[in-house]
PDB file of N, CA and C in Angstrom:
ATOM      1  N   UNK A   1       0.823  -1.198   0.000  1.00  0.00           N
ATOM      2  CA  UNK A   1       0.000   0.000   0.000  1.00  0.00           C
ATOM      3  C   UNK A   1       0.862   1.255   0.000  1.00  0.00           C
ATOM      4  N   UNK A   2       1.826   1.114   0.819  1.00  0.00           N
ATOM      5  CA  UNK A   2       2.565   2.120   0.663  1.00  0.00           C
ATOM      6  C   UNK A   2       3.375   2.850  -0.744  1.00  0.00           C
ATOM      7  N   UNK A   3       3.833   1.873  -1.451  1.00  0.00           N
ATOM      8  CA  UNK A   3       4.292   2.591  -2.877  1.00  0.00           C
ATOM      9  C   UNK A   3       3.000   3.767  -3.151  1.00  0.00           C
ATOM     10  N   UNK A   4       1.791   2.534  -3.658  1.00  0.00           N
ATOM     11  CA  UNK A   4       0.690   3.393  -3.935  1.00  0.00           C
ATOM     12  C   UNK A   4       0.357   4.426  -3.654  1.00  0.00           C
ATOM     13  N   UNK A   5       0.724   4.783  -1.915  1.00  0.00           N
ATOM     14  CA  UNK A   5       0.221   6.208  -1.752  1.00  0.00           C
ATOM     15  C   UNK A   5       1.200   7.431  -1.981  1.00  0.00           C
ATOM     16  N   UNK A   6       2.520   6.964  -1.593  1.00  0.00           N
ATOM     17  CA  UNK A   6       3.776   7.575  -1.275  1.00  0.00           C
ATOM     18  C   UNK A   6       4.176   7.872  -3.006  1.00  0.00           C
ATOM     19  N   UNK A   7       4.569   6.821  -3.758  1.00  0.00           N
ATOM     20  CA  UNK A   7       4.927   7.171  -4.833  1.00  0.00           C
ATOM     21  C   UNK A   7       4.315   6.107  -5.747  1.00  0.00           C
ATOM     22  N   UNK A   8       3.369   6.168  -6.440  1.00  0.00           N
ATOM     23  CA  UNK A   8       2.706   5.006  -6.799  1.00  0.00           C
ATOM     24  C   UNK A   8       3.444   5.148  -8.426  1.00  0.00           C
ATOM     25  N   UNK A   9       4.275   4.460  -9.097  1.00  0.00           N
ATOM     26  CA  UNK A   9       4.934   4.186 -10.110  1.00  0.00           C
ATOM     27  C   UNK A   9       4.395   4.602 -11.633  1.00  0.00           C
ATOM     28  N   UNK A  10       3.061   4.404 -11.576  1.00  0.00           N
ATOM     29  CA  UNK A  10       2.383   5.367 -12.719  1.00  0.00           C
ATOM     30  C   UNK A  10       2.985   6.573 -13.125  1.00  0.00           C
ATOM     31  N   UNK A  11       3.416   7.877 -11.910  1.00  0.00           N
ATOM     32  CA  UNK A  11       2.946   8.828 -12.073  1.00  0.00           C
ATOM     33  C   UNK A  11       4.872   9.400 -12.135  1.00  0.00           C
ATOM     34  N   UNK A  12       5.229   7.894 -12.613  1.00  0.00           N
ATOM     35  CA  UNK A  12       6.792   8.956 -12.744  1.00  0.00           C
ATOM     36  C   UNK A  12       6.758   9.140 -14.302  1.00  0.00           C
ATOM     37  N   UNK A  13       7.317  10.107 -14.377  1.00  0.00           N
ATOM     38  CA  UNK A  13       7.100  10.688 -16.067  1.00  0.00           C
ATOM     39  C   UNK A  13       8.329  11.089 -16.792  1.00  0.00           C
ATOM     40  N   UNK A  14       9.640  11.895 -15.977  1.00  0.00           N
ATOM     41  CA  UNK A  14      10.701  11.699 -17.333  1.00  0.00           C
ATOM     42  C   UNK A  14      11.740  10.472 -15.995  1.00  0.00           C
ATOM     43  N   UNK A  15      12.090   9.581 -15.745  1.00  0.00           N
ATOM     44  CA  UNK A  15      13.259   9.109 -14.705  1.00  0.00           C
ATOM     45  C   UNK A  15      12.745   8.975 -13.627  1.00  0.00           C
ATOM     46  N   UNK A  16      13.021  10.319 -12.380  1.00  0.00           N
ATOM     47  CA  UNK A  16      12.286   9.629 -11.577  1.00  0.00           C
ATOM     48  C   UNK A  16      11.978  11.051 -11.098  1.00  0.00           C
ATOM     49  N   UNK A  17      10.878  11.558 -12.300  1.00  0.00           N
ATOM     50  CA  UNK A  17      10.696  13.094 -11.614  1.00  0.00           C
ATOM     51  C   UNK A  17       8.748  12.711 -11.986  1.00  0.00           C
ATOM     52  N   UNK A  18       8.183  12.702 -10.705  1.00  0.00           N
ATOM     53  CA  UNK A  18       7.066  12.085 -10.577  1.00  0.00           C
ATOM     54  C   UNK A  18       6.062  13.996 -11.453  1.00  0.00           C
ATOM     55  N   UNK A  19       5.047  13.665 -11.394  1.00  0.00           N
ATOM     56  CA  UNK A  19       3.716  14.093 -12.382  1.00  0.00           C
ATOM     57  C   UNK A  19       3.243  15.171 -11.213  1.00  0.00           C
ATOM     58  N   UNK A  20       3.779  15.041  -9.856  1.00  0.00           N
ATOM     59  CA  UNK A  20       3.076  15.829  -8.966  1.00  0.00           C
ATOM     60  C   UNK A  20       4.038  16.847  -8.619  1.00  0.00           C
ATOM     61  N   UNK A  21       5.419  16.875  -8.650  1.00  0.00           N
ATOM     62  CA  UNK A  21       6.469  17.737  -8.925  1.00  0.00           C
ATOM     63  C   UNK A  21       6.267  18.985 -10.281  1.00  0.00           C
ATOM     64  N   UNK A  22       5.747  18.663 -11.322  1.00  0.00           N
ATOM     65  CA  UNK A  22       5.736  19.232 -12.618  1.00  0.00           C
ATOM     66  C   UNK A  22       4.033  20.214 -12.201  1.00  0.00           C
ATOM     67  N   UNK A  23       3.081  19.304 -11.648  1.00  0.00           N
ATOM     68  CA  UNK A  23       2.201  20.138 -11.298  1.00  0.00           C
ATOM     69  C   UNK A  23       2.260  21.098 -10.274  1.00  0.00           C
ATOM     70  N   UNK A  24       2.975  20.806  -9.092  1.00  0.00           N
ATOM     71  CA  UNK A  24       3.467  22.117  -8.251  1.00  0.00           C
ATOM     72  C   UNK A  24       4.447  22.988  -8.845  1.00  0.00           C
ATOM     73  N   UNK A  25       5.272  22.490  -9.785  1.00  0.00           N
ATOM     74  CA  UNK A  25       5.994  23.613 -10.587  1.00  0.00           C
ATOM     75  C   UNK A  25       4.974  24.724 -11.788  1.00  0.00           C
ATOM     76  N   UNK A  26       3.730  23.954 -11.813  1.00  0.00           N
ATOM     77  CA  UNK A  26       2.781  24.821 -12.877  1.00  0.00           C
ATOM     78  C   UNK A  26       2.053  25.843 -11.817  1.00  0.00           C
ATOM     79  N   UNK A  27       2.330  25.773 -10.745  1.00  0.00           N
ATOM     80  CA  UNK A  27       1.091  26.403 -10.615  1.00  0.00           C
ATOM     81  C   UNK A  27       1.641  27.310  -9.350  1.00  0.00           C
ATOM     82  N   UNK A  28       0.741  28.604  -8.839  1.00  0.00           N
ATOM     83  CA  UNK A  28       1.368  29.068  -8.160  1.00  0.00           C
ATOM     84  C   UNK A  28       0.828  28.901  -6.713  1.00  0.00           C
ATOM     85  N   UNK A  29       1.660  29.167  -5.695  1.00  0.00           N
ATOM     86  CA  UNK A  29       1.658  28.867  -4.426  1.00  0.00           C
ATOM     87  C   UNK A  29      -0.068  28.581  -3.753  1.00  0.00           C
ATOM     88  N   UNK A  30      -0.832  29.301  -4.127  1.00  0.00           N
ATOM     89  CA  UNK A  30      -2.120  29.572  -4.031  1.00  0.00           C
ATOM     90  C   UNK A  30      -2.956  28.564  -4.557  1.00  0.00           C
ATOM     91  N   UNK A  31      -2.257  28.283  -5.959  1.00  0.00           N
ATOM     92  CA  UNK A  31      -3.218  27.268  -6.473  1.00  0.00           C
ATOM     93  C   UNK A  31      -2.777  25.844  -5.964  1.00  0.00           C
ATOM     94  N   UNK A  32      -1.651  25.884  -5.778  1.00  0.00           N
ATOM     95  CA  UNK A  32      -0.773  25.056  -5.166  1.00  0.00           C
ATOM     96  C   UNK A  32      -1.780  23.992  -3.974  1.00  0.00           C
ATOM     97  N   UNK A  33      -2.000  25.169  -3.020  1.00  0.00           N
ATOM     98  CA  UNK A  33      -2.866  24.539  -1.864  1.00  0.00           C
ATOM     99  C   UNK A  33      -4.349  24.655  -2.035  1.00  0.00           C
ATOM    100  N   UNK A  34      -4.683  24.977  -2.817  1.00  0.00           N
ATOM    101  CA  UNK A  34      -6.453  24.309  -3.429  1.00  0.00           C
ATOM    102  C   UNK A  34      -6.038  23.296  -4.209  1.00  0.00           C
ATOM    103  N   UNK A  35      -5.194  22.702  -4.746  1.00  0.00           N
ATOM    104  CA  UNK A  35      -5.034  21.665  -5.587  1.00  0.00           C
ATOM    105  C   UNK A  35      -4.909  20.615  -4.988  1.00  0.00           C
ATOM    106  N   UNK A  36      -4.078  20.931  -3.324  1.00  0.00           N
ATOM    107  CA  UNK A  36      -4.241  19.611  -2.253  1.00  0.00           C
ATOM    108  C   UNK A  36      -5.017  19.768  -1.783  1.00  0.00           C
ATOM    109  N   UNK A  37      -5.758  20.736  -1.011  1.00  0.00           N
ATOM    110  CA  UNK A  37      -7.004  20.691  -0.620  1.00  0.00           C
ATOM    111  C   UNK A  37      -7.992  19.898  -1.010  1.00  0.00           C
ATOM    112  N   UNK A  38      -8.242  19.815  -2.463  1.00  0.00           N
ATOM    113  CA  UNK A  38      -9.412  19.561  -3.015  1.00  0.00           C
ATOM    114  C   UNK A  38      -9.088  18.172  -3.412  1.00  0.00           C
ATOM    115  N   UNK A  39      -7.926  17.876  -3.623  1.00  0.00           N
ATOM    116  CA  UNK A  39      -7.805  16.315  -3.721  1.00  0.00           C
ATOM    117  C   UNK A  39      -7.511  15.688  -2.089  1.00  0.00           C
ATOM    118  N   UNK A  40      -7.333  16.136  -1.131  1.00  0.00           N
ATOM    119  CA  UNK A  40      -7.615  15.616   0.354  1.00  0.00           C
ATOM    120  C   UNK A  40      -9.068  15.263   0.884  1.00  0.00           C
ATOM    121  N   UNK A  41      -9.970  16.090  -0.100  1.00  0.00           N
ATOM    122  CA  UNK A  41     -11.138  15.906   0.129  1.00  0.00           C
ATOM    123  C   UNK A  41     -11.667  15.261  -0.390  1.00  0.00           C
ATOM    124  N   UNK A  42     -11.621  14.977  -1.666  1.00  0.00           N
ATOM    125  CA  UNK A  42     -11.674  13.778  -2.898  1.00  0.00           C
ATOM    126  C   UNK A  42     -11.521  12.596  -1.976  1.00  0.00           C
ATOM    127  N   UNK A  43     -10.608  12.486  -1.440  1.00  0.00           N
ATOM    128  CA  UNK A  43     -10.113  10.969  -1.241  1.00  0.00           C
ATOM    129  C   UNK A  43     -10.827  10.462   0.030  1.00  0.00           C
ATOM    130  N   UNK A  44     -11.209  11.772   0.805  1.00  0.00           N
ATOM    131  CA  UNK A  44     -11.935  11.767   2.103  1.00  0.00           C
ATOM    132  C   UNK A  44     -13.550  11.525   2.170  1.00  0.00           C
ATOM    133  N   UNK A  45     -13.573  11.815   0.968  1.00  0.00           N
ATOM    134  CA  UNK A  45     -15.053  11.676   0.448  1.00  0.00           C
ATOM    135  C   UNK A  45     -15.268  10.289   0.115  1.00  0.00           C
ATOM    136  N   UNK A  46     -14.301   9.713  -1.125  1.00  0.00           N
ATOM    137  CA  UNK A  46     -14.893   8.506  -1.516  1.00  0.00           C
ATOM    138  C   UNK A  46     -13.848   7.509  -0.787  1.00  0.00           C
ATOM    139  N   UNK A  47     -13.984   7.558   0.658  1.00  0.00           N
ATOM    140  CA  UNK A  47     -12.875   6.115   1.645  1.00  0.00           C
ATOM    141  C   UNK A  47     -13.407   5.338   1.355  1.00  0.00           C
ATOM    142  N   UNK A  48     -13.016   4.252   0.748  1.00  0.00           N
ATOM    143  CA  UNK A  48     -13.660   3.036   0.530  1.00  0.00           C
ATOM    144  C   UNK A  48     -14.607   2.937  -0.330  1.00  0.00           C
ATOM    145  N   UNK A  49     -14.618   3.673  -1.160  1.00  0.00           N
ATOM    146  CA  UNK A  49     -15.887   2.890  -2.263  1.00  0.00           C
ATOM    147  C   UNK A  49     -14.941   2.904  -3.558  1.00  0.00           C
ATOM    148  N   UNK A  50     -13.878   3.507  -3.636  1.00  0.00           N
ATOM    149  CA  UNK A  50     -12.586   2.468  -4.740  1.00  0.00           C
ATOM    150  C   UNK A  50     -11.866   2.040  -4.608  1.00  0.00           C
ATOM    151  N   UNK A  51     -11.027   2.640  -3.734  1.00  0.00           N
ATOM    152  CA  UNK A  51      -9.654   1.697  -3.156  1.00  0.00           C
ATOM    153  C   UNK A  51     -10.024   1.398  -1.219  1.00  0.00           C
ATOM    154  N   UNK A  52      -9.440   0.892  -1.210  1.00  0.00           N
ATOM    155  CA  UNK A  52      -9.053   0.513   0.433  1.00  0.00           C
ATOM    156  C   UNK A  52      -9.345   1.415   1.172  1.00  0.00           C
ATOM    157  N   UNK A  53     -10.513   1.447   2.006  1.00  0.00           N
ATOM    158  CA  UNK A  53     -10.342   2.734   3.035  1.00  0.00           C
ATOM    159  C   UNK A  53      -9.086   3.213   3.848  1.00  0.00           C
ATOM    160  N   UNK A  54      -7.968   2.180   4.239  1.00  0.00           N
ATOM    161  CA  UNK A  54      -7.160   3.134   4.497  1.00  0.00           C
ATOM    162  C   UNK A  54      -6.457   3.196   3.516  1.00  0.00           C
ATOM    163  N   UNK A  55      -5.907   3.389   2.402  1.00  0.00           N
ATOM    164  CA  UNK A  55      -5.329   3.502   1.488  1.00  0.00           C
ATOM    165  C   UNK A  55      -6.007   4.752   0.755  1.00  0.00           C
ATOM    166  N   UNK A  56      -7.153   4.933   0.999  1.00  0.00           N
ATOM    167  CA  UNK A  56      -7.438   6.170   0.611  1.00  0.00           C
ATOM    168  C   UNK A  56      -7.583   7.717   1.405  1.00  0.00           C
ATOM    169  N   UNK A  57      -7.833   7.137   2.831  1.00  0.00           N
ATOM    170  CA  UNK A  57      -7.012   7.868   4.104  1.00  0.00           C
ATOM    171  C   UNK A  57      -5.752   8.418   3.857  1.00  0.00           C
ATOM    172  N   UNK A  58      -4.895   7.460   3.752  1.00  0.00           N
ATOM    173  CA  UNK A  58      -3.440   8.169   3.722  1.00  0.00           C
ATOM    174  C   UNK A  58      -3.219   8.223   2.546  1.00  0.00           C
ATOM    175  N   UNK A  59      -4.150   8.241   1.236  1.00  0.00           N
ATOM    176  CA  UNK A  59      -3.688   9.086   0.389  1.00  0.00           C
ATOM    177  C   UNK A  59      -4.237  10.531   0.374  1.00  0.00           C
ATOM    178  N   UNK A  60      -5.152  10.835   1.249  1.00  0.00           N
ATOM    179  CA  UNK A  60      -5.734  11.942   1.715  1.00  0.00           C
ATOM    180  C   UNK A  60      -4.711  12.719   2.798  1.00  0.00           C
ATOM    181  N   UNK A  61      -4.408  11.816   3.658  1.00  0.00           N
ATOM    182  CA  UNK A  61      -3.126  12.782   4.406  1.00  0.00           C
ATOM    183  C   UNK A  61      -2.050  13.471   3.926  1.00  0.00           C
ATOM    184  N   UNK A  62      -1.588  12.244   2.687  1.00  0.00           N
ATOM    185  CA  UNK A  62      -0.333  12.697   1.747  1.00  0.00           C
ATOM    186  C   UNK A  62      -0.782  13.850   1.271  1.00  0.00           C
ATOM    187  N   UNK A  63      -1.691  14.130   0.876  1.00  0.00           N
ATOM    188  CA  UNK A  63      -1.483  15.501   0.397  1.00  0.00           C
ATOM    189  C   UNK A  63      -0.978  16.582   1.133  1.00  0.00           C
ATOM    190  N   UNK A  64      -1.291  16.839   2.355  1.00  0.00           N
ATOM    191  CA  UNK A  64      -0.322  17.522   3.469  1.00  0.00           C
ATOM    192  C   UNK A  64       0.924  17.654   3.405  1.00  0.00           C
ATOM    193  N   UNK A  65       1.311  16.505   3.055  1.00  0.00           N
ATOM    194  CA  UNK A  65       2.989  16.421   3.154  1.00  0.00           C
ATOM    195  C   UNK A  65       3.688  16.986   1.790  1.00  0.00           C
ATOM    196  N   UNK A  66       2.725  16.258   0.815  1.00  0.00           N
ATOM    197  CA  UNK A  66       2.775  16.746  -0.686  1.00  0.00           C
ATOM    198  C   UNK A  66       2.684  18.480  -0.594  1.00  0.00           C
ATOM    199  N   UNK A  67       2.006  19.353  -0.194  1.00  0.00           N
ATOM    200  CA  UNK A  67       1.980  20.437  -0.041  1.00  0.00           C
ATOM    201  C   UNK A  67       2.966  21.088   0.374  1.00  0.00           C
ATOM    202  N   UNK A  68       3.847  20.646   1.722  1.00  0.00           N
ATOM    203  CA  UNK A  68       4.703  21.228   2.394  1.00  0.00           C
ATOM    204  C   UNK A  68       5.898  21.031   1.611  1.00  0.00           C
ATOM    205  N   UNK A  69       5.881  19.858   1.035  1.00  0.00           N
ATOM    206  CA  UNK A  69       7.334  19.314   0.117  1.00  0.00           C
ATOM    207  C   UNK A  69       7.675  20.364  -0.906  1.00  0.00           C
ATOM    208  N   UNK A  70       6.227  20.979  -2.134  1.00  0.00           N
ATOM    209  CA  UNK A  70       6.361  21.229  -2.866  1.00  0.00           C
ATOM    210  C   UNK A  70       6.094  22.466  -3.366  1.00  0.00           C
ATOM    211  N   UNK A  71       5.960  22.898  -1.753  1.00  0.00           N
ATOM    212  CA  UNK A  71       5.362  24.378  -2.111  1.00  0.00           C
ATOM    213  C   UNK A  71       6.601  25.322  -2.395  1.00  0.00           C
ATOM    214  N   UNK A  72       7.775  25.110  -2.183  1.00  0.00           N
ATOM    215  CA  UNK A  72       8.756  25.895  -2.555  1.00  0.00           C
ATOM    216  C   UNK A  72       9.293  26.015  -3.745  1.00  0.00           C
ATOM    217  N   UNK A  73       8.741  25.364  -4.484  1.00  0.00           N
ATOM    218  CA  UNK A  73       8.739  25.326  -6.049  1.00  0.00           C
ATOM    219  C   UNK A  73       7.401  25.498  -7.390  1.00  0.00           C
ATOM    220  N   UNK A  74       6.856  26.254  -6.108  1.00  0.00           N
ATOM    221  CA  UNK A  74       5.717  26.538  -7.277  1.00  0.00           C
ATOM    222  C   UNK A  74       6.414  27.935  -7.864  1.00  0.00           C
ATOM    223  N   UNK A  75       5.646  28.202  -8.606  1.00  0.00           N
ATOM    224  CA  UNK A  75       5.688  29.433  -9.952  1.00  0.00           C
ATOM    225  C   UNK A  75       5.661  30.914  -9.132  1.00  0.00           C
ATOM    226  N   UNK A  76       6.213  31.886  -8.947  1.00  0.00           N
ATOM    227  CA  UNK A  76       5.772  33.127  -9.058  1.00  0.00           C
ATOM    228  C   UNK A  76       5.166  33.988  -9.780  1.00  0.00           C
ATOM    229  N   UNK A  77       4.024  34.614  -9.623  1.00  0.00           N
ATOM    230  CA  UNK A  77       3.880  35.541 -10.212  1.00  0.00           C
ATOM    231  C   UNK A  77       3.787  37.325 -10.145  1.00  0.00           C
TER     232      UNK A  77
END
């Protein structure tokens, strides 16, 4: 479970620079944290009716961490 939530292998895109790096680099600080927001809530919403309730828990937490990781590389404007 853990790959899945932490770094689930799909979402690496050039080596090992994952799909959620390139989206905190698009966007700016602001949008940054409505973008985890709203997918923390996503996942909080549907626990268990697609993946694993806890697996969709702590992919709901990750976004927290995902936020703090990546907020220093969002975009200025």
């Amino acid at each position: 479970m853990s790959d899945q939530v932490k770094q689930p292998p799909h979402y690496l895109v050039l080596g090992d620079l994952e799909a959620i790096e390139v989206i905190a680099r698009s966007l700016t600080a602001e949008q940054w944290l409505g973008y985890c927001a709203g997918n923390k809530i996503k996942y909080r919403l549907r626990a268990g009716k697609k993946d694993d309730l806890q697996q969709d828990i702590a992919k709901a937490d990750e976004y927290e961490l995902l936020y703090e990781k990546f907020k220093e590389v969002c975009k200025n404007v």
